[in-house]
PDB file of N, CA and C in Angstrom:
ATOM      1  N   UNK A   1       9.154 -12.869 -70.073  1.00  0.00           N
ATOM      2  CA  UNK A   1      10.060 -14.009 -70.085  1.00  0.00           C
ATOM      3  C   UNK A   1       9.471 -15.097 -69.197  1.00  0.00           C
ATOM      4  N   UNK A   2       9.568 -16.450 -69.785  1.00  0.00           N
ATOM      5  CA  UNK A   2       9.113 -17.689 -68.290  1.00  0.00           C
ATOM      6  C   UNK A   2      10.324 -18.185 -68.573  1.00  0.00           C
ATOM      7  N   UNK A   3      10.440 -18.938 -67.537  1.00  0.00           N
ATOM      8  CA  UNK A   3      11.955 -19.389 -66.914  1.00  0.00           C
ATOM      9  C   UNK A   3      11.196 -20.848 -66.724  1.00  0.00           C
ATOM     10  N   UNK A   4      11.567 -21.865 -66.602  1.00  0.00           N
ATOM     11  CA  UNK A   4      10.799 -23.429 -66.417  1.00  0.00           C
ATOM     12  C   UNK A   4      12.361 -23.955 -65.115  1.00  0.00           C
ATOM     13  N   UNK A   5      11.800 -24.111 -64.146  1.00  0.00           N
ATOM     14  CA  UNK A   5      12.646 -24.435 -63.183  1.00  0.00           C
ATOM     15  C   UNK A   5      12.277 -26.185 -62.745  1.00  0.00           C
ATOM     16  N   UNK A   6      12.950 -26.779 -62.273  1.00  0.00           N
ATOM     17  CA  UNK A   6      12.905 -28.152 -61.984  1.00  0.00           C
ATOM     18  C   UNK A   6      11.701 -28.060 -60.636  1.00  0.00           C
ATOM     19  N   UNK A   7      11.061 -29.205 -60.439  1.00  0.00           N
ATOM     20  CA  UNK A   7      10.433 -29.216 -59.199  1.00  0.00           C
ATOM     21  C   UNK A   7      11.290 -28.737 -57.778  1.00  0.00           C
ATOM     22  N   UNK A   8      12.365 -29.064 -57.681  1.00  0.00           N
ATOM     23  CA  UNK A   8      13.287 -28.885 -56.511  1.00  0.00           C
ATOM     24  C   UNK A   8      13.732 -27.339 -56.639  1.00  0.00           C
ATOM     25  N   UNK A   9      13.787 -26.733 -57.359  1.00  0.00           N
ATOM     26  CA  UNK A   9      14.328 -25.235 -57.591  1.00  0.00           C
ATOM     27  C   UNK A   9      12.533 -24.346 -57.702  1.00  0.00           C
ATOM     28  N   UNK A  10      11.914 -24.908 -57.825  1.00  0.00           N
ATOM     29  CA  UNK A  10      10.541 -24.310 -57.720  1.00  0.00           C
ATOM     30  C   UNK A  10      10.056 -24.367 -56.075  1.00  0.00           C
ATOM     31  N   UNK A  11      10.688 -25.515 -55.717  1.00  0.00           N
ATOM     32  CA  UNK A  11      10.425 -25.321 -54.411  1.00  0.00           C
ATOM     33  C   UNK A  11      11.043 -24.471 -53.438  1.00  0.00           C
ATOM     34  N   UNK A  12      12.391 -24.463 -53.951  1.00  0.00           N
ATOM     35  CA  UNK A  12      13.794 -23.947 -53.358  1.00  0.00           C
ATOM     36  C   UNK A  12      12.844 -22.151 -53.515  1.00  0.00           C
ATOM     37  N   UNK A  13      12.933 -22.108 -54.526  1.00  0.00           N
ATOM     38  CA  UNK A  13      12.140 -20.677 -54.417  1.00  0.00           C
ATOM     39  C   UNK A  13      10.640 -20.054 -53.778  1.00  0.00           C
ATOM     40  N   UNK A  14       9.954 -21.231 -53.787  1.00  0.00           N
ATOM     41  CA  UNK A  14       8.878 -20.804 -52.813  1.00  0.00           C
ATOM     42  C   UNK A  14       9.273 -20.708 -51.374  1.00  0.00           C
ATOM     43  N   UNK A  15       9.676 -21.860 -50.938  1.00  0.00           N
ATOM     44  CA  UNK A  15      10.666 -21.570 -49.794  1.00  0.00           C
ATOM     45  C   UNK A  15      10.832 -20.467 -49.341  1.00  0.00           C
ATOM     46  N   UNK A  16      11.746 -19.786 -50.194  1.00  0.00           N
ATOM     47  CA  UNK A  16      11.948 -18.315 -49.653  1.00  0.00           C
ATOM     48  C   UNK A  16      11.067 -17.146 -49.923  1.00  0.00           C
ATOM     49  N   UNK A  17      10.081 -17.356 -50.663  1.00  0.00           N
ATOM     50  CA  UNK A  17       9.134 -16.337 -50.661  1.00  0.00           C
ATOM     51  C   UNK A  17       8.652 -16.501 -49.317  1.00  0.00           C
ATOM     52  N   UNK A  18       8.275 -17.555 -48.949  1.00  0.00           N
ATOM     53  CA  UNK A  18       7.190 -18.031 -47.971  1.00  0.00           C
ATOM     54  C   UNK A  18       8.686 -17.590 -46.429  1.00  0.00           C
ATOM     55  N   UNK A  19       9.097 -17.640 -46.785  1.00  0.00           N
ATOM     56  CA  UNK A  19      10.607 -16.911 -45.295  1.00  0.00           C
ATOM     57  C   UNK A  19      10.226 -15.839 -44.770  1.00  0.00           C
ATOM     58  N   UNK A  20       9.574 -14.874 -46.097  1.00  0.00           N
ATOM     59  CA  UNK A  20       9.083 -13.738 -45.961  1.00  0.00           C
ATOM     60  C   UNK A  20      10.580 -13.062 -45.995  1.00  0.00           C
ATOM     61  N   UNK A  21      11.588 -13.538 -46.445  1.00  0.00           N
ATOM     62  CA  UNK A  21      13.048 -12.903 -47.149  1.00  0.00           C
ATOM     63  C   UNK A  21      12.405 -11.961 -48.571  1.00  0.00           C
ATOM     64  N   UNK A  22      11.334 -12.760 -49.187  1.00  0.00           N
ATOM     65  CA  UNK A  22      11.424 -12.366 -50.265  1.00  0.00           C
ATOM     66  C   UNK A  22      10.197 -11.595 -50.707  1.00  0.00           C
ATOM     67  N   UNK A  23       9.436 -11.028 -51.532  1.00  0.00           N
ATOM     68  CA  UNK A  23       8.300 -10.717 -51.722  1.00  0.00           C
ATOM     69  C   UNK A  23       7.368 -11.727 -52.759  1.00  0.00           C
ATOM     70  N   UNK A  24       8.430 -11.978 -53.671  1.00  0.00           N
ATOM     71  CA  UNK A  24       7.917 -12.702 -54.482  1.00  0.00           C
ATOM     72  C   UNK A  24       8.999 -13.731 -55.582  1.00  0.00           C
ATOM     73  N   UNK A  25       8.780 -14.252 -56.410  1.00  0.00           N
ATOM     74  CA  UNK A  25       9.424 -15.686 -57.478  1.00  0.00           C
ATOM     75  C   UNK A  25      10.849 -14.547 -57.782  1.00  0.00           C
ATOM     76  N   UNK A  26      10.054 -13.215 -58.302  1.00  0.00           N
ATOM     77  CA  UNK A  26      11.104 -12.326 -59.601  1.00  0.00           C
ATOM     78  C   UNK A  26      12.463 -11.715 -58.511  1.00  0.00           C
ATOM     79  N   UNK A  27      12.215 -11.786 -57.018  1.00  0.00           N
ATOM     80  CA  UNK A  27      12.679 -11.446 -56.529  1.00  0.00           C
ATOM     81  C   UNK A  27      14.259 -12.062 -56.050  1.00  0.00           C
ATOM     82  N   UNK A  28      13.354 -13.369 -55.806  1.00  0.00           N
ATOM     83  CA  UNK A  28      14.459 -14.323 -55.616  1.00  0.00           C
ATOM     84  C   UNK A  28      15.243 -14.939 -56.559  1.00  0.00           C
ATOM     85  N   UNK A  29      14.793 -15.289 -57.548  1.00  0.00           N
ATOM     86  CA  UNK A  29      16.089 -14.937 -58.927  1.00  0.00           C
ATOM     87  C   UNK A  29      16.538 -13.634 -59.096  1.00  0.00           C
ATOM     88  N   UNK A  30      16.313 -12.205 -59.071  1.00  0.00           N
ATOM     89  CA  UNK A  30      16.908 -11.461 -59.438  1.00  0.00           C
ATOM     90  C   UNK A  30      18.152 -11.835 -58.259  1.00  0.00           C
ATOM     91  N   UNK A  31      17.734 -12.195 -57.130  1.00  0.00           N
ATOM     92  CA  UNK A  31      19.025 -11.914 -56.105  1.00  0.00           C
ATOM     93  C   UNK A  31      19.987 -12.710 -56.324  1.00  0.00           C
ATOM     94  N   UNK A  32      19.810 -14.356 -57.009  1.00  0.00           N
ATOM     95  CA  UNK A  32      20.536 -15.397 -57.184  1.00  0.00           C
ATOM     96  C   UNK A  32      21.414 -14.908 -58.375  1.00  0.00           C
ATOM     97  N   UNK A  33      20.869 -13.688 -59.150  1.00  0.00           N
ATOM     98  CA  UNK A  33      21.497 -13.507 -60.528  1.00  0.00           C
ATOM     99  C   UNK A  33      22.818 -12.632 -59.869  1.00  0.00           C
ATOM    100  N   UNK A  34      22.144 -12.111 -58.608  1.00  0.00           N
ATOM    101  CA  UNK A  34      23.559 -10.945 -58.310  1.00  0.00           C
ATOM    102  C   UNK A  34      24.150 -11.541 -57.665  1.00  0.00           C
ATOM    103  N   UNK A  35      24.330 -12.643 -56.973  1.00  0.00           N
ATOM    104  CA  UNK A  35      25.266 -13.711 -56.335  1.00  0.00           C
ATOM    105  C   UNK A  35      25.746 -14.292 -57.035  1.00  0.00           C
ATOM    106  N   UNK A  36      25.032 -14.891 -58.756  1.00  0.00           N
ATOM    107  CA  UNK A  36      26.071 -15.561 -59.793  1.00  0.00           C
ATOM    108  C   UNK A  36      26.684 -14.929 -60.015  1.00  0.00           C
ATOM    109  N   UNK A  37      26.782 -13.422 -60.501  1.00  0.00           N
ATOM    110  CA  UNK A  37      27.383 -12.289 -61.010  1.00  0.00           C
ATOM    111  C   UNK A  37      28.618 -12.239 -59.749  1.00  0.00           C
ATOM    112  N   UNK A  38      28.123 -12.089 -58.664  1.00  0.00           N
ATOM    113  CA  UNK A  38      29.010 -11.630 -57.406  1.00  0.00           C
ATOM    114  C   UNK A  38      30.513 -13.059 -57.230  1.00  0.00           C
ATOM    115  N   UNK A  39      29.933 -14.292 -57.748  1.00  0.00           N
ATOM    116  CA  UNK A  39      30.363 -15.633 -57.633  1.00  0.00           C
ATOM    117  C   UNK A  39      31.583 -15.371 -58.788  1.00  0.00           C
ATOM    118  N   UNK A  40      31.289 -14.913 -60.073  1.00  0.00           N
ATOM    119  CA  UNK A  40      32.261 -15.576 -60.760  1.00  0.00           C
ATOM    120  C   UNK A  40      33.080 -13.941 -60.577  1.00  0.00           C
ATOM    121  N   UNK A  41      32.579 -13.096 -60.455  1.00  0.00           N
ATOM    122  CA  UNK A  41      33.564 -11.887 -60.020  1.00  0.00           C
ATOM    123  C   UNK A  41      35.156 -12.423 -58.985  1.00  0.00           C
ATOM    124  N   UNK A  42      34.361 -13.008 -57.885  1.00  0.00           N
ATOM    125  CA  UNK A  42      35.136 -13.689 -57.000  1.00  0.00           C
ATOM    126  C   UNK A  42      36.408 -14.582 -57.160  1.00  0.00           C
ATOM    127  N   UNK A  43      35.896 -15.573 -58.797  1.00  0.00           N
ATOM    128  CA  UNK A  43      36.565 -16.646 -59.320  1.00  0.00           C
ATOM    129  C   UNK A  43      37.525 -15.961 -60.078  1.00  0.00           C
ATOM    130  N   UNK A  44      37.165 -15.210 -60.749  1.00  0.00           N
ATOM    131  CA  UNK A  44      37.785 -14.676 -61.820  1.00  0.00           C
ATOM    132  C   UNK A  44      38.924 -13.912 -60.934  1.00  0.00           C
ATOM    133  N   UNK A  45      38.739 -13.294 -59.718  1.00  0.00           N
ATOM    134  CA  UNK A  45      40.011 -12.565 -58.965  1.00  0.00           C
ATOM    135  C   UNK A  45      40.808 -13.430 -58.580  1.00  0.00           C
ATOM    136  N   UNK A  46      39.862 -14.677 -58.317  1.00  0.00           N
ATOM    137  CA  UNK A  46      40.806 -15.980 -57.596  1.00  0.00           C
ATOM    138  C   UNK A  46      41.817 -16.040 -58.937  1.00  0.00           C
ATOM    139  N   UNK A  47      41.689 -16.240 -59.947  1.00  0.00           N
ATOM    140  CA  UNK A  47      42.588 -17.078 -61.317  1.00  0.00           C
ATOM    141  C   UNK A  47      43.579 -15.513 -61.189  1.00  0.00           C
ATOM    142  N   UNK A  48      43.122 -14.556 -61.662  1.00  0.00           N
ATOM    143  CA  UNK A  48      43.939 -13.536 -61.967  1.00  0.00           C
ATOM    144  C   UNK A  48      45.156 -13.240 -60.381  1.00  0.00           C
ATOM    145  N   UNK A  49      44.765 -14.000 -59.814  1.00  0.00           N
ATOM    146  CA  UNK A  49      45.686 -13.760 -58.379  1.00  0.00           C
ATOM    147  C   UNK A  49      46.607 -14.845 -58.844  1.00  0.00           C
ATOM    148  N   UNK A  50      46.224 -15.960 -58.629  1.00  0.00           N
ATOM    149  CA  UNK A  50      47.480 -16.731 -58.917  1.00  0.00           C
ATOM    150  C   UNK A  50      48.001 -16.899 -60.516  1.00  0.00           C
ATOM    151  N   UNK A  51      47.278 -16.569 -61.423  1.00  0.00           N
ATOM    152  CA  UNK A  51      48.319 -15.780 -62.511  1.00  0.00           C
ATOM    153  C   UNK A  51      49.404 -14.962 -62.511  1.00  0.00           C
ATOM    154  N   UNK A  52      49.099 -13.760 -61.578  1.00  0.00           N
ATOM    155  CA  UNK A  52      50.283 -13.546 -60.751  1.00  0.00           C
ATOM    156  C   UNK A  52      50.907 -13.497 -60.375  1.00  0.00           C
ATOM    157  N   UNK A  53      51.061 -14.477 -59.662  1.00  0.00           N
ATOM    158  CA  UNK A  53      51.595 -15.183 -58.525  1.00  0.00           C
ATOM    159  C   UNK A  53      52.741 -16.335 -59.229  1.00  0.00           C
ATOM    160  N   UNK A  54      51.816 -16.522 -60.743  1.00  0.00           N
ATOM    161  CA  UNK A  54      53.058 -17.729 -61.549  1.00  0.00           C
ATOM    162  C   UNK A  54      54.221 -16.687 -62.501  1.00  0.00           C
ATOM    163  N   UNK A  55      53.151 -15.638 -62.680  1.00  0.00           N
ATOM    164  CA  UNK A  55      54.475 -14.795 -63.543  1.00  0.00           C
ATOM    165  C   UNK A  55      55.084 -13.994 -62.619  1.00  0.00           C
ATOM    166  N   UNK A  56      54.838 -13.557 -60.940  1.00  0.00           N
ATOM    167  CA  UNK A  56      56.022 -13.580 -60.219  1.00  0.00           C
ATOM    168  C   UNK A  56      57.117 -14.496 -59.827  1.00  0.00           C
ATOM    169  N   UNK A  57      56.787 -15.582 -60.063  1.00  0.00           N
ATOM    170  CA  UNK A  57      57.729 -16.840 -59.693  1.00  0.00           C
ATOM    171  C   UNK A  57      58.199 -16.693 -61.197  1.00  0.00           C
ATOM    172  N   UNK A  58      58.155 -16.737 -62.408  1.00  0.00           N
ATOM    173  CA  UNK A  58      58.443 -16.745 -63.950  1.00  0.00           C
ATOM    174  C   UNK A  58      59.647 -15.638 -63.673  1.00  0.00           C
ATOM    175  N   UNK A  59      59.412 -14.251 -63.345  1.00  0.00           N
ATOM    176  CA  UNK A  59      60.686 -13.234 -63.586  1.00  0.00           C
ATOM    177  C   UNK A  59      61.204 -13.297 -62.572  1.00  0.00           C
ATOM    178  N   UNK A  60      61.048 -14.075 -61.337  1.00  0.00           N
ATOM    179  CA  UNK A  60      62.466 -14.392 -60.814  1.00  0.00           C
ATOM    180  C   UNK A  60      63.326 -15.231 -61.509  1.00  0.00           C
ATOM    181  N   UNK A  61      62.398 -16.386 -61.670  1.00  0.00           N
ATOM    182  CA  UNK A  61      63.198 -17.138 -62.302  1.00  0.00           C
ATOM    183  C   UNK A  61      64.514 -16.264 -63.496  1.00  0.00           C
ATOM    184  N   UNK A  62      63.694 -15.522 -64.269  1.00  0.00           N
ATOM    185  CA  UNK A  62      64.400 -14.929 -65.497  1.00  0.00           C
ATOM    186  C   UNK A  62      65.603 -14.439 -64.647  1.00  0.00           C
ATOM    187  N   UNK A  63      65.429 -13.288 -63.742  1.00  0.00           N
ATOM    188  CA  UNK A  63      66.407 -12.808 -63.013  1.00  0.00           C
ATOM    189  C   UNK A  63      67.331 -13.774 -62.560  1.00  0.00           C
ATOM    190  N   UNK A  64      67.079 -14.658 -62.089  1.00  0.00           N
ATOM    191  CA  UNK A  64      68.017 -15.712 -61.645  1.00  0.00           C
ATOM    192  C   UNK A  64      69.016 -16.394 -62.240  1.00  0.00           C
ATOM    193  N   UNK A  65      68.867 -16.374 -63.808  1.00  0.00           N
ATOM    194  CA  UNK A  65      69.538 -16.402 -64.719  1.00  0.00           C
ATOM    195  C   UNK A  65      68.808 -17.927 -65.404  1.00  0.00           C
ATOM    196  N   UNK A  66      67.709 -18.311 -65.068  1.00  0.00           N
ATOM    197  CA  UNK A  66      67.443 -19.765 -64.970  1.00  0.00           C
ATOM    198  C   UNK A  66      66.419 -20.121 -66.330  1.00  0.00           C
ATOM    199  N   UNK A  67      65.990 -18.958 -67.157  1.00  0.00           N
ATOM    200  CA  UNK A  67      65.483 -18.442 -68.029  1.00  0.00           C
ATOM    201  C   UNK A  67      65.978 -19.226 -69.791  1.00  0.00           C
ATOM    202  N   UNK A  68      65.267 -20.132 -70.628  1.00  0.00           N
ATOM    203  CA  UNK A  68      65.703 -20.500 -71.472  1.00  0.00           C
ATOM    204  C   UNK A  68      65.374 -19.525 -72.477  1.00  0.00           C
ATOM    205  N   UNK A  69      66.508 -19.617 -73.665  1.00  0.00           N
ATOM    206  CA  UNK A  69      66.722 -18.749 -74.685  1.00  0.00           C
ATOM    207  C   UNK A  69      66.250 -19.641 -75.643  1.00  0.00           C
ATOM    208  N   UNK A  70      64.683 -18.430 -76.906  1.00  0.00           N
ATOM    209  CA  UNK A  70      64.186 -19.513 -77.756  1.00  0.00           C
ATOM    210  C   UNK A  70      64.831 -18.739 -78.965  1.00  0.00           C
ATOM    211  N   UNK A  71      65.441 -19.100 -79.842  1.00  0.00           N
ATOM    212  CA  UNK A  71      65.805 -18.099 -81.077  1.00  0.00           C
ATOM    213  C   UNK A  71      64.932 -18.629 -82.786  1.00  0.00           C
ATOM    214  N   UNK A  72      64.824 -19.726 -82.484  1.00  0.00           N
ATOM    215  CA  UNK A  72      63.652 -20.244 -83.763  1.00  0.00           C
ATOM    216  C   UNK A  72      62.694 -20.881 -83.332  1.00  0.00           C
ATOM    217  N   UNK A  73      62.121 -20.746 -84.416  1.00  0.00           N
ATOM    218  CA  UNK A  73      60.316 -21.525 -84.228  1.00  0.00           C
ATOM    219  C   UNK A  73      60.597 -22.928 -84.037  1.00  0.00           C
ATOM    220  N   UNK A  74      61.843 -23.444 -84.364  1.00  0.00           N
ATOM    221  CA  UNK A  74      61.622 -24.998 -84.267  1.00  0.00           C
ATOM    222  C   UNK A  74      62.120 -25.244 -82.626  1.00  0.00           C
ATOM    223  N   UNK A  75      62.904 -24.458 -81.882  1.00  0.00           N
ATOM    224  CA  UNK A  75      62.981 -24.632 -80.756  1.00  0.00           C
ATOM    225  C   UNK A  75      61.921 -23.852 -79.533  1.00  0.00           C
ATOM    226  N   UNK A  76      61.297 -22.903 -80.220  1.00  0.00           N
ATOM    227  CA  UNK A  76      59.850 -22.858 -79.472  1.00  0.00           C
ATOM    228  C   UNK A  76      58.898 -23.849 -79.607  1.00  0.00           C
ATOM    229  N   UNK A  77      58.728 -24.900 -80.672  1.00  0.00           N
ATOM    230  CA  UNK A  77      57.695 -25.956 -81.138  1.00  0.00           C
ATOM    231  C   UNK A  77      58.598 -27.213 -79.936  1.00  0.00           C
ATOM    232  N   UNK A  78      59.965 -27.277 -80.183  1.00  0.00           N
ATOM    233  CA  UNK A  78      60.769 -27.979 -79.083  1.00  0.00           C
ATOM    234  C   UNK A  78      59.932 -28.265 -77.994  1.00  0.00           C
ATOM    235  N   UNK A  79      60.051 -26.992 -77.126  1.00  0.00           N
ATOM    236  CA  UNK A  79      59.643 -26.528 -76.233  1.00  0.00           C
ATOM    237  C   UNK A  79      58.170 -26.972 -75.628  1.00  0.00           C
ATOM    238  N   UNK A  80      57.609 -26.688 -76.625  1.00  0.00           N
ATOM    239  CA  UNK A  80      55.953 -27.042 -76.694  1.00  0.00           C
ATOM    240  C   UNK A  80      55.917 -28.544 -76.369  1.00  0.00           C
ATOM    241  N   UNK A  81      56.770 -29.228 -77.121  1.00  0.00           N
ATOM    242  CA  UNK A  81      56.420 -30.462 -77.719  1.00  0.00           C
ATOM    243  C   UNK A  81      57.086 -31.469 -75.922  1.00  0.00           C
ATOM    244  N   UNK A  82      57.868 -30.521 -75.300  1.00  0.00           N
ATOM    245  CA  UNK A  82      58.712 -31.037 -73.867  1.00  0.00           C
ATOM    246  C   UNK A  82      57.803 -30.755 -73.266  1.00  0.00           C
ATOM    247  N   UNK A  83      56.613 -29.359 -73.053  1.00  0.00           N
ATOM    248  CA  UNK A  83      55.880 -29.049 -72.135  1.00  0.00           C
ATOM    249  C   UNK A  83      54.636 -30.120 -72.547  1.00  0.00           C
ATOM    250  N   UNK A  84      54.090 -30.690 -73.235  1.00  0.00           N
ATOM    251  CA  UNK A  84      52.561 -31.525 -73.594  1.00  0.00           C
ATOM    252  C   UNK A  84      52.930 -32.939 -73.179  1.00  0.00           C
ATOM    253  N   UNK A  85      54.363 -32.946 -73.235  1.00  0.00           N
ATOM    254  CA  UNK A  85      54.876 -34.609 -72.817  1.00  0.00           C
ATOM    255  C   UNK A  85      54.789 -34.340 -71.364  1.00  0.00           C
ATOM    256  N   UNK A  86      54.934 -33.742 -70.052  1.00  0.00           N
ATOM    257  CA  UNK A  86      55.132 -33.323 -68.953  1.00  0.00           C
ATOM    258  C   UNK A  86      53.792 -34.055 -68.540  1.00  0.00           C
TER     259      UNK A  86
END
């Protein structure tokens, strides 16, 4: 595989070979790949937390009694059509 990196990311990576962090080019992308990997792991817990966090605030609400009742498609499209105007 060749990879074509910008002058500034070619440097960014010699850089750290030359730190003596690294041994070599394959090294220091493999590690950046497990920090992207490690990065959106991170993001993805971030969203699924406050997803959460909105459908715990959602079934109180329900409990609370504060909960609207949809019984046809034209008042779920209603609905839609109140939430895109917001």
């Amino acid at each position: 595989m060749h990879v074509s990196l910008t002058p500034e990311l070619e440097s960014r990576v010699k850089s750290k070979v030359e730190s003596g962090l690294y041994n070599n080019a394959s090294e220091v992308v493999r590690e950046a790949l497990r920090f992207m990997d490690l990065h959106e792991d991170w993001i993805n817990e971030l969203k699924l937390s406050k997803l959460r966090e909105q459908l715990k605030v959602g079934v109180e609400q329900l409990d609370a009694g504060q909960g609207i009742a949809i019984n046809t498609k034209a008042e779920l499209d209603q609905l839609f059509d109140e939430i895109k105007g917001q």
